[in-house]
C-alpha atoms as a PDB file:
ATOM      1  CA  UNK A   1      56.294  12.545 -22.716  1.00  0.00           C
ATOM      2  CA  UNK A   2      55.271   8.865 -23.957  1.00  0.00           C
ATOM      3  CA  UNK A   3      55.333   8.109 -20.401  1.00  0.00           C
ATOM      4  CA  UNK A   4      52.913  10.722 -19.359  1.00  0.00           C
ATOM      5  CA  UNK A   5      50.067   9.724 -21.948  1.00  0.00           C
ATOM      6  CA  UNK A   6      50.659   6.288 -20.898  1.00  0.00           C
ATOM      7  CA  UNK A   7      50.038   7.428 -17.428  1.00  0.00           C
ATOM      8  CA  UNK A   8      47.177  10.114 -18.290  1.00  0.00           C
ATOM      9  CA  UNK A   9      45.624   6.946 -20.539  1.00  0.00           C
ATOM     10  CA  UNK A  10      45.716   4.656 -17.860  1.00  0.00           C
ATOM     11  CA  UNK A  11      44.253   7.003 -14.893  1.00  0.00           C
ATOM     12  CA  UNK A  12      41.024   7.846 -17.580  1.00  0.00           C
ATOM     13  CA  UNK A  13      40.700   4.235 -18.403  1.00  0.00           C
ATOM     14  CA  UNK A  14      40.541   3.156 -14.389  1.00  0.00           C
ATOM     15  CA  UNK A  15      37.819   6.546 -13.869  1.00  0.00           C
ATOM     16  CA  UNK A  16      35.995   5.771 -17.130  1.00  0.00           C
ATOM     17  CA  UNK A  17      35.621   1.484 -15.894  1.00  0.00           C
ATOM     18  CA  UNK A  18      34.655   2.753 -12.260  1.00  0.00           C
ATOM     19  CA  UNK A  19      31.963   4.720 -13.672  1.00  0.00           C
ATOM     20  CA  UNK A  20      30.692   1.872 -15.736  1.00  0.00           C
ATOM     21  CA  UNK A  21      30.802  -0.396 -12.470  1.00  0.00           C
ATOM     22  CA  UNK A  22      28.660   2.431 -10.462  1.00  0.00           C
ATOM     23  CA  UNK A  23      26.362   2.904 -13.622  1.00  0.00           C
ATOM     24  CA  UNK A  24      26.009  -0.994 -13.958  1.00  0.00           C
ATOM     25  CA  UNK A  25      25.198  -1.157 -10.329  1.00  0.00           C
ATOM     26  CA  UNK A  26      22.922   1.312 -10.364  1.00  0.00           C
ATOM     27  CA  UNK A  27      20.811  -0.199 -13.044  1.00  0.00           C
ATOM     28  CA  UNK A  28      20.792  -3.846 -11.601  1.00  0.00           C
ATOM     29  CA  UNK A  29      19.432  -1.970  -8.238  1.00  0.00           C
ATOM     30  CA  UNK A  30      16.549  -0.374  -9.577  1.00  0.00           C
ATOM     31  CA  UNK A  31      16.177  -3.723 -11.850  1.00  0.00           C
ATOM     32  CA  UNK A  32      15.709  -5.985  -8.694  1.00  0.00           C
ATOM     33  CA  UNK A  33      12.978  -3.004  -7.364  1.00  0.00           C
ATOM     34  CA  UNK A  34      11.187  -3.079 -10.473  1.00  0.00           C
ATOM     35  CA  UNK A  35      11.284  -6.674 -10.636  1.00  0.00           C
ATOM     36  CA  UNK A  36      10.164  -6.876  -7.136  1.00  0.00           C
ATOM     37  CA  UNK A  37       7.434  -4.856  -7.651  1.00  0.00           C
ATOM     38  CA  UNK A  38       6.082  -6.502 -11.057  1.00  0.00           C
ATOM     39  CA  UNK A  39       6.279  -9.817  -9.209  1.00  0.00           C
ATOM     40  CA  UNK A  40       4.176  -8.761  -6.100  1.00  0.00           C
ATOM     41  CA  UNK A  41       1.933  -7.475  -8.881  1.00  0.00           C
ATOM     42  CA  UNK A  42       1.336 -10.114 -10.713  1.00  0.00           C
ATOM     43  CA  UNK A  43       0.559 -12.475  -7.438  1.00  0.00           C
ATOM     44  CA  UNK A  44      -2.018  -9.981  -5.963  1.00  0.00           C
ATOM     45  CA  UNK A  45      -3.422 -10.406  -9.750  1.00  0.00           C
ATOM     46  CA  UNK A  46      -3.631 -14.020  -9.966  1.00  0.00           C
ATOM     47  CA  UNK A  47      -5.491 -13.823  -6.207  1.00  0.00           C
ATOM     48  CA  UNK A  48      -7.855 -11.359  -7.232  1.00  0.00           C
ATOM     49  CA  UNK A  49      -8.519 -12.995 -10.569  1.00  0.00           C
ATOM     50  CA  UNK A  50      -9.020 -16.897  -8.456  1.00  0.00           C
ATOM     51  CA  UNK A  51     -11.476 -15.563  -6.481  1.00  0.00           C
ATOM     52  CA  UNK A  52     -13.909 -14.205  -9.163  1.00  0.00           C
ATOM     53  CA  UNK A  53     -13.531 -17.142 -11.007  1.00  0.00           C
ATOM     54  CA  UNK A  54     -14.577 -19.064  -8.299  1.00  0.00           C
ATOM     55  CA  UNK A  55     -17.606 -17.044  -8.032  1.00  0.00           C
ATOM     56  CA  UNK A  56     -17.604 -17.744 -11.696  1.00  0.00           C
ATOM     57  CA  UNK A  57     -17.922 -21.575 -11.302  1.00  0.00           C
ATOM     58  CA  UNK A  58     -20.826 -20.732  -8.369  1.00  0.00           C
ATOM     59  CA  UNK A  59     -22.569 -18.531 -10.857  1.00  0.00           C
ATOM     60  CA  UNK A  60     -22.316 -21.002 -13.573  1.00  0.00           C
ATOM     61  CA  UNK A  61     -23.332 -23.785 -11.133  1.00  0.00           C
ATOM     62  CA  UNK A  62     -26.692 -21.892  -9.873  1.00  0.00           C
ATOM     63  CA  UNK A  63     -27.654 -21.173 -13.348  1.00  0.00           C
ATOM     64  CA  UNK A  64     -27.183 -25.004 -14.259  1.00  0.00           C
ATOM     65  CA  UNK A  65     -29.502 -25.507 -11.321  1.00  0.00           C
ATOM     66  CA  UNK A  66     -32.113 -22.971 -12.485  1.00  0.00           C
ATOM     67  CA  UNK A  67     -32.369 -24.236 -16.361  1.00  0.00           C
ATOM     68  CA  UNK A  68     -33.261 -28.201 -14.777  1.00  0.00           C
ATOM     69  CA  UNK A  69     -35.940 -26.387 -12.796  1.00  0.00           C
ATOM     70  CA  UNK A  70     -34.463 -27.066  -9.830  1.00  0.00           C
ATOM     71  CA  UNK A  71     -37.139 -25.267  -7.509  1.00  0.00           C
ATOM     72  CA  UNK A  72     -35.476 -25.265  -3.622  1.00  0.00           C
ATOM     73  CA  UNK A  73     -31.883 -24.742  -4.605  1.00  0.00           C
ATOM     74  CA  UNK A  74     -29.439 -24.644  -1.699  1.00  0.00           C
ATOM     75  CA  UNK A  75     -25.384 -24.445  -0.547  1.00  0.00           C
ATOM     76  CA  UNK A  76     -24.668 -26.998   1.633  1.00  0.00           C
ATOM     77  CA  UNK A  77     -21.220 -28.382   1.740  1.00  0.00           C
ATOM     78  CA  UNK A  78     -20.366 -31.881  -0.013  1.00  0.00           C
ATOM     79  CA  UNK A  79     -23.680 -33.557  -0.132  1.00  0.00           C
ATOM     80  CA  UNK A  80     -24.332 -35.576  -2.344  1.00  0.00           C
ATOM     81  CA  UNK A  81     -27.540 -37.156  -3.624  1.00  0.00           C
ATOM     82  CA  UNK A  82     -28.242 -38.374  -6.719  1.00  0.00           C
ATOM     83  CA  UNK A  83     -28.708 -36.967  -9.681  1.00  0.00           C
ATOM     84  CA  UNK A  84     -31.865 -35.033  -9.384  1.00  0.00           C
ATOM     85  CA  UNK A  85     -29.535 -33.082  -6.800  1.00  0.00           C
ATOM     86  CA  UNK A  86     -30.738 -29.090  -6.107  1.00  0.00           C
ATOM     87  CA  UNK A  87     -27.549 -28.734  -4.521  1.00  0.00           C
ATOM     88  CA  UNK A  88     -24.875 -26.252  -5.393  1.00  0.00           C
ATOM     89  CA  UNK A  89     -22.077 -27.842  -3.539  1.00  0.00           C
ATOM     90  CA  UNK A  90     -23.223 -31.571  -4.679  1.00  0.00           C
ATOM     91  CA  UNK A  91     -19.271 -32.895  -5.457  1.00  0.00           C
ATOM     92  CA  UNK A  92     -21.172 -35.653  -7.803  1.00  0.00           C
ATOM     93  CA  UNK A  93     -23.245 -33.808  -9.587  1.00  0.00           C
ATOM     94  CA  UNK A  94     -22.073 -29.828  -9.386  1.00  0.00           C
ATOM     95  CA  UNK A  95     -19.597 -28.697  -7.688  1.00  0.00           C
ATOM     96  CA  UNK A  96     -17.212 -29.409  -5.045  1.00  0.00           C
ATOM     97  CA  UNK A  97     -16.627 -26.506  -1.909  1.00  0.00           C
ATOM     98  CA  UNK A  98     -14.157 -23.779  -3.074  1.00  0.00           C
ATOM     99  CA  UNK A  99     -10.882 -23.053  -0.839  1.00  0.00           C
ATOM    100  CA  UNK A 100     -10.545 -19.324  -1.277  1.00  0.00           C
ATOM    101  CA  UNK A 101      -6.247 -18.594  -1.452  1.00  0.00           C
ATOM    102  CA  UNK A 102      -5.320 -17.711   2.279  1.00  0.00           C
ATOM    103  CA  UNK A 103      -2.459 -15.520   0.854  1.00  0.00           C
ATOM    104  CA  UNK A 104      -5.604 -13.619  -0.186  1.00  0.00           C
ATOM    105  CA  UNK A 105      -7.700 -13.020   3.439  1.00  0.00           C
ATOM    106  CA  UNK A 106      -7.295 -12.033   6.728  1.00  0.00           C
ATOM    107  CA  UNK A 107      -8.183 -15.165   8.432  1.00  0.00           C
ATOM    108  CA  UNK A 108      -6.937 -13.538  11.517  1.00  0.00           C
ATOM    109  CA  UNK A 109     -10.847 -12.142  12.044  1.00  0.00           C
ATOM    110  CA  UNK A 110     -12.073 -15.464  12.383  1.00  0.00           C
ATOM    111  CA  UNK A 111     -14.577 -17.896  10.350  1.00  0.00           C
ATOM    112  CA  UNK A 112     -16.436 -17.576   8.768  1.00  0.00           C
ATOM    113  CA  UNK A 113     -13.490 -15.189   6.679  1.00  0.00           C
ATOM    114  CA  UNK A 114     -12.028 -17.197   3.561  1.00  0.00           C
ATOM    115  CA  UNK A 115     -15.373 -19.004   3.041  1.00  0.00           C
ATOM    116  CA  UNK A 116     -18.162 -18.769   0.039  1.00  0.00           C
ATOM    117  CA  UNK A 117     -21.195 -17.786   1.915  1.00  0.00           C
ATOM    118  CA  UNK A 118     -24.876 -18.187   0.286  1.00  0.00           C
ATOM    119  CA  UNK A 119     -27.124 -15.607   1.061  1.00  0.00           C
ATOM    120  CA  UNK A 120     -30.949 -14.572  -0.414  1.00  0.00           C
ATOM    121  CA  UNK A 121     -31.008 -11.126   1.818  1.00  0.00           C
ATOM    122  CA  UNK A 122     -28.803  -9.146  -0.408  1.00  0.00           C
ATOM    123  CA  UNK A 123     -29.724  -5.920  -2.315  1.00  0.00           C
ATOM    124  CA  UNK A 124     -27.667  -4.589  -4.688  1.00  0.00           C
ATOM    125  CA  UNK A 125     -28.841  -1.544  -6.506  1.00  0.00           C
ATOM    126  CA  UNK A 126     -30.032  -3.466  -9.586  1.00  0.00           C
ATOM    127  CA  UNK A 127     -32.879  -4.795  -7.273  1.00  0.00           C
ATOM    128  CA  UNK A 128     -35.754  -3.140  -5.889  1.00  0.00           C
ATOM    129  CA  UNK A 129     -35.083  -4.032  -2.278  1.00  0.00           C
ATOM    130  CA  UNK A 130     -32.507  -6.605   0.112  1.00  0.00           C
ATOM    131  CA  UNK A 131     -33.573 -10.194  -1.502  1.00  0.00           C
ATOM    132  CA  UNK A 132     -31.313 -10.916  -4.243  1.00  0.00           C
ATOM    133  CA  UNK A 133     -29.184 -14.100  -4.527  1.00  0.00           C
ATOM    134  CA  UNK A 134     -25.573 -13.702  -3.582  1.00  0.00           C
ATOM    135  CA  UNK A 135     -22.666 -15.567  -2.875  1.00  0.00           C
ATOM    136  CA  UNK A 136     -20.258 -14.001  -0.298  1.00  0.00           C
ATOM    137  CA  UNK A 137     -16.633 -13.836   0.328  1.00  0.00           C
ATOM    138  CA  UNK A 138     -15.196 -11.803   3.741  1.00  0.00           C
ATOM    139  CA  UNK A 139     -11.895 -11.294   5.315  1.00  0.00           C
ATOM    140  CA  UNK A 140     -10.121 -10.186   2.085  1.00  0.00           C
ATOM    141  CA  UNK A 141      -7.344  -7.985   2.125  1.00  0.00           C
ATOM    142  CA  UNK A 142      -7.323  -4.410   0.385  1.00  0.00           C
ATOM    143  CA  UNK A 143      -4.650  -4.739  -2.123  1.00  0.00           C
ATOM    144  CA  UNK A 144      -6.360  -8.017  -3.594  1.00  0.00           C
ATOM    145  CA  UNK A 145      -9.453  -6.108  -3.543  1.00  0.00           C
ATOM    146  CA  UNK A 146      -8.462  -3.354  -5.671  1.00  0.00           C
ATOM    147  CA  UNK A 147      -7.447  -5.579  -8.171  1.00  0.00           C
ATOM    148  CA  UNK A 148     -10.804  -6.957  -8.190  1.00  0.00           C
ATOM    149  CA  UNK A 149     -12.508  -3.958  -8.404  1.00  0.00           C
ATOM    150  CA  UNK A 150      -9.982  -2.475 -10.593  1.00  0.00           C
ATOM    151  CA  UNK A 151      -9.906  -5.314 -13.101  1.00  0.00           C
ATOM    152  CA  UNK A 152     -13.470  -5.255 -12.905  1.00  0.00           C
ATOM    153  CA  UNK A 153     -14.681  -1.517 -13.105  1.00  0.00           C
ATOM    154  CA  UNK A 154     -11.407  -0.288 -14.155  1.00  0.00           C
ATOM    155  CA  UNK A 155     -11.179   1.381 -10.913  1.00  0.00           C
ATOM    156  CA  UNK A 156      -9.544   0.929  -7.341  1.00  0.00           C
ATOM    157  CA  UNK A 157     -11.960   2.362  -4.945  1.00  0.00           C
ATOM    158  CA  UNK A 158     -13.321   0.270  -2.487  1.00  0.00           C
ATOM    159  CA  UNK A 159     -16.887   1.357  -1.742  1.00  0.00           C
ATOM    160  CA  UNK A 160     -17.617   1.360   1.852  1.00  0.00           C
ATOM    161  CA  UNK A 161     -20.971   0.024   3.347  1.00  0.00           C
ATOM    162  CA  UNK A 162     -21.946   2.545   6.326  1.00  0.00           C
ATOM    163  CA  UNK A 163     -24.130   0.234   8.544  1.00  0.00           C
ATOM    164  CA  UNK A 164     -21.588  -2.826   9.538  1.00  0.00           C
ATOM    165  CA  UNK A 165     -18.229  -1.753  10.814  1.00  0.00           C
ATOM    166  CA  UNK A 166     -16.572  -5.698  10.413  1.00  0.00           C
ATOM    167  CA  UNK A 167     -16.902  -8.476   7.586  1.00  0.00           C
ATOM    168  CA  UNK A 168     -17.912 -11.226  10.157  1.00  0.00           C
ATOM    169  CA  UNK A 169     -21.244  -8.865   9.685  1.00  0.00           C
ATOM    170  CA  UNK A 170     -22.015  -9.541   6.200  1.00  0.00           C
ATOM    171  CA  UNK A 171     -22.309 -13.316   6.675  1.00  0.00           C
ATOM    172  CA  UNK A 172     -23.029 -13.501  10.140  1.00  0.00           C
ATOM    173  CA  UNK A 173     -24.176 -16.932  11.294  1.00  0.00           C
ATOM    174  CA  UNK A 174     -22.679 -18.599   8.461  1.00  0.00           C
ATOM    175  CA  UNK A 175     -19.992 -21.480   9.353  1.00  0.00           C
ATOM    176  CA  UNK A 176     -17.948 -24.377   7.410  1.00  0.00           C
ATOM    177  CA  UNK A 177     -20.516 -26.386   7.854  1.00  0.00           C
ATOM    178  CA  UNK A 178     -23.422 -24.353   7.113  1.00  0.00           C
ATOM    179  CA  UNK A 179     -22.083 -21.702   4.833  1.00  0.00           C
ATOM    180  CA  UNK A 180     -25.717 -19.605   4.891  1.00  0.00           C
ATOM    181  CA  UNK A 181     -26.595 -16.064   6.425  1.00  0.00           C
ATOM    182  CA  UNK A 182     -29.715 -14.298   6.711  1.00  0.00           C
ATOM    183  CA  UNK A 183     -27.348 -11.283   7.151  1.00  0.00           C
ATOM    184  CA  UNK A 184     -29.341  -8.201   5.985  1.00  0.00           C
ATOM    185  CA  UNK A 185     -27.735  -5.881   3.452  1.00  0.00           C
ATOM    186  CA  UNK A 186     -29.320  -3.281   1.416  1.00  0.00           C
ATOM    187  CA  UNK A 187     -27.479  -0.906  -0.736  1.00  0.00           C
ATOM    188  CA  UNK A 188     -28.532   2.758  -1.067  1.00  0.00           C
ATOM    189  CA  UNK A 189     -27.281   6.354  -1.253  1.00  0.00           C
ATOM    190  CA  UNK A 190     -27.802   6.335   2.507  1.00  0.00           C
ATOM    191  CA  UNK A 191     -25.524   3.735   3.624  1.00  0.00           C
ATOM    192  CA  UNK A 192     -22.914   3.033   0.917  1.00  0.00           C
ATOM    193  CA  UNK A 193     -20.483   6.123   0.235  1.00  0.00           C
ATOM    194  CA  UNK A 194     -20.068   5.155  -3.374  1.00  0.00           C
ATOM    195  CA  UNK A 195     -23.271   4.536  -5.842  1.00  0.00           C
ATOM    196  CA  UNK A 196     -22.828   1.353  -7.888  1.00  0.00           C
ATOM    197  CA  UNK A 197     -24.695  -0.875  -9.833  1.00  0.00           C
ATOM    198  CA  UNK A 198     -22.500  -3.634  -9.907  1.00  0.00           C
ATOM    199  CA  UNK A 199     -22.995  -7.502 -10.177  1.00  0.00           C
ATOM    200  CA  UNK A 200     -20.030  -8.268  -8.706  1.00  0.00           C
ATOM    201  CA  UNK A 201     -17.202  -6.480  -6.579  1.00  0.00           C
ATOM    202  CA  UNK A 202     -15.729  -5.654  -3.378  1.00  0.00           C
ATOM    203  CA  UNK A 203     -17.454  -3.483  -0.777  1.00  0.00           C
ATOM    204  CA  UNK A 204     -15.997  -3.050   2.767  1.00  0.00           C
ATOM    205  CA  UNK A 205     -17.050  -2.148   6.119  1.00  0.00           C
ATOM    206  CA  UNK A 206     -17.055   1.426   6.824  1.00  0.00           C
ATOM    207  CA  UNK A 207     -13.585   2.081   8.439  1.00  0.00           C
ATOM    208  CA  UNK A 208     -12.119  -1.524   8.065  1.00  0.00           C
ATOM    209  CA  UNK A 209      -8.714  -2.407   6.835  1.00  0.00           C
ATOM    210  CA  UNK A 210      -8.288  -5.608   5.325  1.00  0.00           C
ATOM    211  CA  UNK A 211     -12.074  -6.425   5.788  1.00  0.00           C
ATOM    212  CA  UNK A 212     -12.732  -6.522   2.112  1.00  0.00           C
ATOM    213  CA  UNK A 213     -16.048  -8.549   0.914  1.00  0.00           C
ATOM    214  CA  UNK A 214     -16.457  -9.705  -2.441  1.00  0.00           C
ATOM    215  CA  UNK A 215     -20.054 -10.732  -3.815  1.00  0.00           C
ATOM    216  CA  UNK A 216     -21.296 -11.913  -6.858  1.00  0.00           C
ATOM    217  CA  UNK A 217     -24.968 -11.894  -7.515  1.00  0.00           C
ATOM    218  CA  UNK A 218     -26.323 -15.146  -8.741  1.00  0.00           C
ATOM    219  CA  UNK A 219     -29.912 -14.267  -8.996  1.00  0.00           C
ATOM    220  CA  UNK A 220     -31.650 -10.740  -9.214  1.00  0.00           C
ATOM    221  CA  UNK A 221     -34.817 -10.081  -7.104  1.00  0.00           C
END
């Protein structure tokens, strides 16, 4: 009879430290896919959150411009002057070009995706028609996007702008040298599926994937 418990102990114990071991593995699996998740997260976060504090540092370097007077400011890449500079990428005495994170954009549609591009034919809905001051960022990838927006305007959606159908259209002309476009753009409840009055966000070409533009108005007509 002792010999039978012993048995009948033993068989429970080896069941009851299986179960554990299934249990245990179990949890570490759905660990490693939470974990996974949290982490590609966070990244698309810290994306999203460089480039609107690049736009940030543009903002804050066209207002510095405007309170000195400066009268014929422009966005031409690492030139330098002196110190009566109207120049927002002056390296000396503003700042220096911005690298937007490539993890970010789809630099598979070509420059001028991934780089800040100055425009003065933008109207946003706070304006009374297309001249506003804007800088420009195309080529960026959904998912970073709605973090922008989300983190923004609390929300995910994407508005979509009906008259382009590709980012390269939104700063069209512009290059790495001469990051400037006279690109037209005019929002309104005719051509933009969602109505927003927004000083900064992501709008996207009407059917594009992954052709995310971010903007950030510097100066309102």
């Amino acid at each position: 009879m002792q010999i039978k418990k012993r048995n009948g102990f033993s068989i429970l114990a080896i069941i009851l430290v299986i179960v554990a071991v299934i249990v245990a593995i179990g949890v570490w699996a759905l660990s490693g896919q939470t974990n996974t998740s949290s982490s590609a997260d966070s990244s698309t976060s810290i994306l999203a959150s460089t480039i609107v504090n690049d736009s940030s540092s543009i903002k804050l370097a066209y207002d510095t411009l405007n309170i000195q007077n400066a009268s014929n400011i422009v966005f031409v890449p690492n030139q330098s002057s002196n110190s009566n500079s109207q120049n927002i990428l002056d390296p000396l005495n503003s700042i220096a070009v911005l690298q937007a994170p490539s993890k970010a954009m789809n630099l598979e549609i070509g420059e001028p995706a991934g780089i800040w591009v100055y425009s003065k034919n933008f109207g946003t809905m706070n304006g009374p028609s297309n001249n506003d001051t804007v800088v420009l960022l195309a080529g960026i990838k959904d998912t970073v996007c709605k973090s922008i927006n989300k983190n923004l305007h609390g929300s995910e959606v994407i508005p979509e702008y009906g008259p382009f159908n590709g980012a390269s259209q939104f700063v069209a002309g512009a290059t790495a040298l001469n990051p400037n476009t006279n690109a037209q753009v005019e929002f309104n409840s005719a051509v933009i599926t969602r109505e927003i009055f927004w000083t900064s966000g992501c709008i996207r070409p009407l059917g594009a994937t992954d052709q995310n533009v971010f903007f950030r108005v510097l100066k309102v007509s």
